[in-house]
Protein backbone atom coordinates (compact mmCIF):
# COMPACT_ATOMS: atom_id res chain seq x y z
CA UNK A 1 0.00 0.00 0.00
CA UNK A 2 1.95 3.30 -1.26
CA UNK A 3 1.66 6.38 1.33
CA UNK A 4 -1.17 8.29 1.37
CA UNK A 5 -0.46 12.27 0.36
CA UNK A 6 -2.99 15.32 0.37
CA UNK A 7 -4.20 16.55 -2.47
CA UNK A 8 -4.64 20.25 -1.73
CA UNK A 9 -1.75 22.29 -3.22
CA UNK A 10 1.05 23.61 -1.37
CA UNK A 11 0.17 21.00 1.46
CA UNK A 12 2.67 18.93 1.57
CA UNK A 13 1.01 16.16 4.02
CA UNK A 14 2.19 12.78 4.09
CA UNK A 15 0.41 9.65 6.11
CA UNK A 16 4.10 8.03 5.67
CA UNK A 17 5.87 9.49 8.71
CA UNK A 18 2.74 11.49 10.14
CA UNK A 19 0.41 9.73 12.96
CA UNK A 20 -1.28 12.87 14.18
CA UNK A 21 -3.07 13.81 10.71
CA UNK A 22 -5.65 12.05 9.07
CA UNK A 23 -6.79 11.71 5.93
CA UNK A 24 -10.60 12.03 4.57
CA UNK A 25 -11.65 10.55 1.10
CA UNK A 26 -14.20 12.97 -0.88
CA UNK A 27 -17.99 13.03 -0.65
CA UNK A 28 -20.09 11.30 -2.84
CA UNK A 29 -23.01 13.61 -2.91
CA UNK A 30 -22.03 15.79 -5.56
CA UNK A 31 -22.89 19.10 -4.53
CA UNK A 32 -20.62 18.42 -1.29
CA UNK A 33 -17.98 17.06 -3.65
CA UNK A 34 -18.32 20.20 -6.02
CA UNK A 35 -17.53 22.67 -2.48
CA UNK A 36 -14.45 20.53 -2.00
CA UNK A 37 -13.35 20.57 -5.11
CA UNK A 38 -14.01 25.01 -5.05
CA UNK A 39 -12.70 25.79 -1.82
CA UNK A 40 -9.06 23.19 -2.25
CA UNK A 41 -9.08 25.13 -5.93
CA UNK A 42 -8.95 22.09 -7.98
CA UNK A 43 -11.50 22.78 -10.54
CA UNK A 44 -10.57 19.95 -13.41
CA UNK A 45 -9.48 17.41 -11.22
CA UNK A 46 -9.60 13.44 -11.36
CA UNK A 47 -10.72 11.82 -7.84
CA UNK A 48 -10.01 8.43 -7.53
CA UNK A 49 -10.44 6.41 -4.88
CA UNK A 50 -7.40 7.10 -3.21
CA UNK A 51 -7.60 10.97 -3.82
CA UNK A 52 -7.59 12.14 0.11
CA UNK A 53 -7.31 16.04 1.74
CA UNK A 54 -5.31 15.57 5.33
CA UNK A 55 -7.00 16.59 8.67
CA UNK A 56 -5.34 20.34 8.30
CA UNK A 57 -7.51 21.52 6.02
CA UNK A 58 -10.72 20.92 8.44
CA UNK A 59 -11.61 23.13 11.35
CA UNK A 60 -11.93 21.04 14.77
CA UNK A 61 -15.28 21.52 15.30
CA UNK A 62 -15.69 19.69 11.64
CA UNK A 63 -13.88 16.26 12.87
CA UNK A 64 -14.93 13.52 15.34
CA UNK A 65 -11.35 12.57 17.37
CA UNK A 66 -11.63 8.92 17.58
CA UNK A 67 -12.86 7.46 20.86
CA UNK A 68 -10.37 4.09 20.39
CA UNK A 69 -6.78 3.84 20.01
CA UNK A 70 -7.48 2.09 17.47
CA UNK A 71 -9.88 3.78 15.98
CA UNK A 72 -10.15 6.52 13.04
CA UNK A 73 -10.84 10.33 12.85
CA UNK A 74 -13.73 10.92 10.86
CA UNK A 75 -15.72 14.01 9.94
CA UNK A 76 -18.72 15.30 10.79
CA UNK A 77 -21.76 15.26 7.91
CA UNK A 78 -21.71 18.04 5.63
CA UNK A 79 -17.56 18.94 6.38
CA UNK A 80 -15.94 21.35 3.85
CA UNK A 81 -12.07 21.87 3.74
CA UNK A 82 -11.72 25.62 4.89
CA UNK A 83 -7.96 26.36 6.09
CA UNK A 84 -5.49 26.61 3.61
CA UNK A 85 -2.53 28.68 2.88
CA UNK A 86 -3.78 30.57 0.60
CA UNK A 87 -6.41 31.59 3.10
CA UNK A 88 -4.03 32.30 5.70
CA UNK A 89 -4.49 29.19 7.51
CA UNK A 90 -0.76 27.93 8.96
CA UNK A 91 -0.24 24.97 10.73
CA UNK A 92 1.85 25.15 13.23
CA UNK A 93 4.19 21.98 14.48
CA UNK A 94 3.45 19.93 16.80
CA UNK A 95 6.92 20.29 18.34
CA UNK A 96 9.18 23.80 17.91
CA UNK A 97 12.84 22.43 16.65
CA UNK A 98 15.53 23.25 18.71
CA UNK A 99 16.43 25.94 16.93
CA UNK A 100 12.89 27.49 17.15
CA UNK A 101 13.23 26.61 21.05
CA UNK A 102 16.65 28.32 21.51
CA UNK A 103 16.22 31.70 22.94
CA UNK A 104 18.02 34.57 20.90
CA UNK A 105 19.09 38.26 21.83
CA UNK A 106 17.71 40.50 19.08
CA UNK A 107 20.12 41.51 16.28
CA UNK A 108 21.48 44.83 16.70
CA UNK A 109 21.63 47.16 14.24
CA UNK A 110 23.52 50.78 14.69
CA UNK A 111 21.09 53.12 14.24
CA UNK A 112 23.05 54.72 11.25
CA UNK A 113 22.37 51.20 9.40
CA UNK A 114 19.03 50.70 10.17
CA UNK A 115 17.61 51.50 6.43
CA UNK A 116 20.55 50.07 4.47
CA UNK A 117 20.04 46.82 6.74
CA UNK A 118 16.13 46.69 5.98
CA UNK A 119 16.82 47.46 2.30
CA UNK A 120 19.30 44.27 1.99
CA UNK A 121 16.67 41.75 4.36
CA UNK A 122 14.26 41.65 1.34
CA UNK A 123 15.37 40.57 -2.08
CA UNK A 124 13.17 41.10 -5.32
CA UNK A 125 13.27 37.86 -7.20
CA UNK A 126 11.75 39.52 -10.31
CA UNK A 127 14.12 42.27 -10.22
CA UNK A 128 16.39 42.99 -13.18
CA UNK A 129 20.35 44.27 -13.06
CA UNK A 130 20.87 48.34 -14.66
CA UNK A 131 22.68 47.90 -18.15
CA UNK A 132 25.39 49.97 -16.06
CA UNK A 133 25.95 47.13 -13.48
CA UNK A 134 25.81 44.27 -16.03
CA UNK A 135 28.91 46.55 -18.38
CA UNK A 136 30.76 46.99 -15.12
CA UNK A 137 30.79 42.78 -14.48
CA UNK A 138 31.46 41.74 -17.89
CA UNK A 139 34.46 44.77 -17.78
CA UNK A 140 35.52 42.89 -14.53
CA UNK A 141 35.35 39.83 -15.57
CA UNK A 142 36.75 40.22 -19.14
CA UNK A 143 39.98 41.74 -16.73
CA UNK A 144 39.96 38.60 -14.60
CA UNK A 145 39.94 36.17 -17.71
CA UNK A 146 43.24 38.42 -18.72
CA UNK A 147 44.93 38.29 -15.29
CA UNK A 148 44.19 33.96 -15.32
CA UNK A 149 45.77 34.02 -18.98
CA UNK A 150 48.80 35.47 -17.60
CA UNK A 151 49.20 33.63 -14.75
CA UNK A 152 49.30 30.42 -17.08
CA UNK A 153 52.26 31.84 -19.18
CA UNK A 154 53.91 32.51 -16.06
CA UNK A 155 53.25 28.96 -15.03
CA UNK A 156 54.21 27.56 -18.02
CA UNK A 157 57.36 29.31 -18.51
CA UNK A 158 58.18 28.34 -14.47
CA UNK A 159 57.79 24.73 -15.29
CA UNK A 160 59.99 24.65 -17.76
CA UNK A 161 62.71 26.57 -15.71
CA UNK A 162 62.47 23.97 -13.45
CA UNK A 163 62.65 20.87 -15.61
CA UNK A 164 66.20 18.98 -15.92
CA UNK A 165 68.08 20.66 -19.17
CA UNK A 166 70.56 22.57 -20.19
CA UNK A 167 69.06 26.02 -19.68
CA UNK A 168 69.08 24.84 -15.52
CA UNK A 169 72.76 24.68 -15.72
CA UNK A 170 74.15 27.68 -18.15
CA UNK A 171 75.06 29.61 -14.97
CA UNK A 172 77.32 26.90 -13.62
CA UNK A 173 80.63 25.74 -15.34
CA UNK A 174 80.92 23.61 -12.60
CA UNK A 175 77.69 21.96 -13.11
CA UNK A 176 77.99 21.89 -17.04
CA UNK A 177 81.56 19.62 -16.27
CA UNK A 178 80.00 17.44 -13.94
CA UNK A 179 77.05 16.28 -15.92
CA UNK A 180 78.98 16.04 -19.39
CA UNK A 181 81.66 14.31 -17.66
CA UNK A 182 84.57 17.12 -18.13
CA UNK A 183 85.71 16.63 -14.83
CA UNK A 184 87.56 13.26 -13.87
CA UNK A 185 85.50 10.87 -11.80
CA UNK A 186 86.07 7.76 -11.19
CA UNK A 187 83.14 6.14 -12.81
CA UNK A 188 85.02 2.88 -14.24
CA UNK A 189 83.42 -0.32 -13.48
CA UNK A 190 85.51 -3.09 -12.13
């Protein structure tokens, strides 16, 4: 049997790892059905028999709490889904997480920052960059693909400084005789 999920949008209600919620199949009067289907804002939608909208979405006078521990949470005749988000309807957790729980002194702002600080909280998704800022980045970063350019010259050139050759030894006579055997060592094998 695969999880049971709710149906209404933006509720993200799950029976997997949830034993507090329940979850209510949909009406078969049809009128009922049609006020579910309004209020949850799914006006072209396919119910099956396993389409469900979690206890959230009710208001507690519109469920019966089971009287077993075994037994279910069911609705009351003639229940309509009324809380959502969109609504402003927010469910709050059962338990606060620790860092909900954790008290925190207020963040202080000098007084002098107080509107910068409130203009950088929000951010404006939609927003769109001046011509003027999007010039100055490209010039930046048209510099900074320079400056890398460079630097890999200056690698390469390094690299090949420090390889074993010739051009490692042209300051040293000394060197140059030992390695093309101008000096006498006794190399001979016996």
């Amino acid at each position: 049997m695969s999880p049971t999920h709710c149906c209404v949008p933006l509720c993200s209600a799950s029976a997997k790892f949830n034993g507090t919620l329940s979850f209510h199949g949909f009406p078969t009067h049809s009128d009922l059905r049609r006020q579910w289907l309004v209020n949850i804002r799914r006006d072209h939608f396919a119910i099956t028999s396993h389409t469900r909208v979690c206890s959230r979405h009710f208001a507690s006078d519109q469920l019966i709490e089971a009287t077993t521990l075994e037994g279910r949470r069911r609705l009351i005749k003639g229940a309509v889904p009324t809380l959502f988000e969109w609504n402003g309807y927010k469910v709050e957790p059962p338990w606060r997480s620790v860092w909900e729980r954790t008290e925190r002194r207020p963040e202080l702002v000098p007084v002098d920052d107080q509107e910068e600080h409130s203009l950088t909280r929000d951010h404006d998704y939609c927003s769109v960059p001046e011509p003027s800022a999007l010039d100055i980045s490209a010039s930046a970063a048209e510099d900074l693909s320079k400056d890398v350019e460079t630097l890999r010259k200056e690698m390469q050139e390094l690299r090949v400084q420090r390889e074993f050759g010739l051009q490692r030894f042209a300051g040293s006579d000394t060197d140059i005789r030992f390695y093309t055997s101008q000096e006498k060592h006794n190399f001979t094998s016996s």
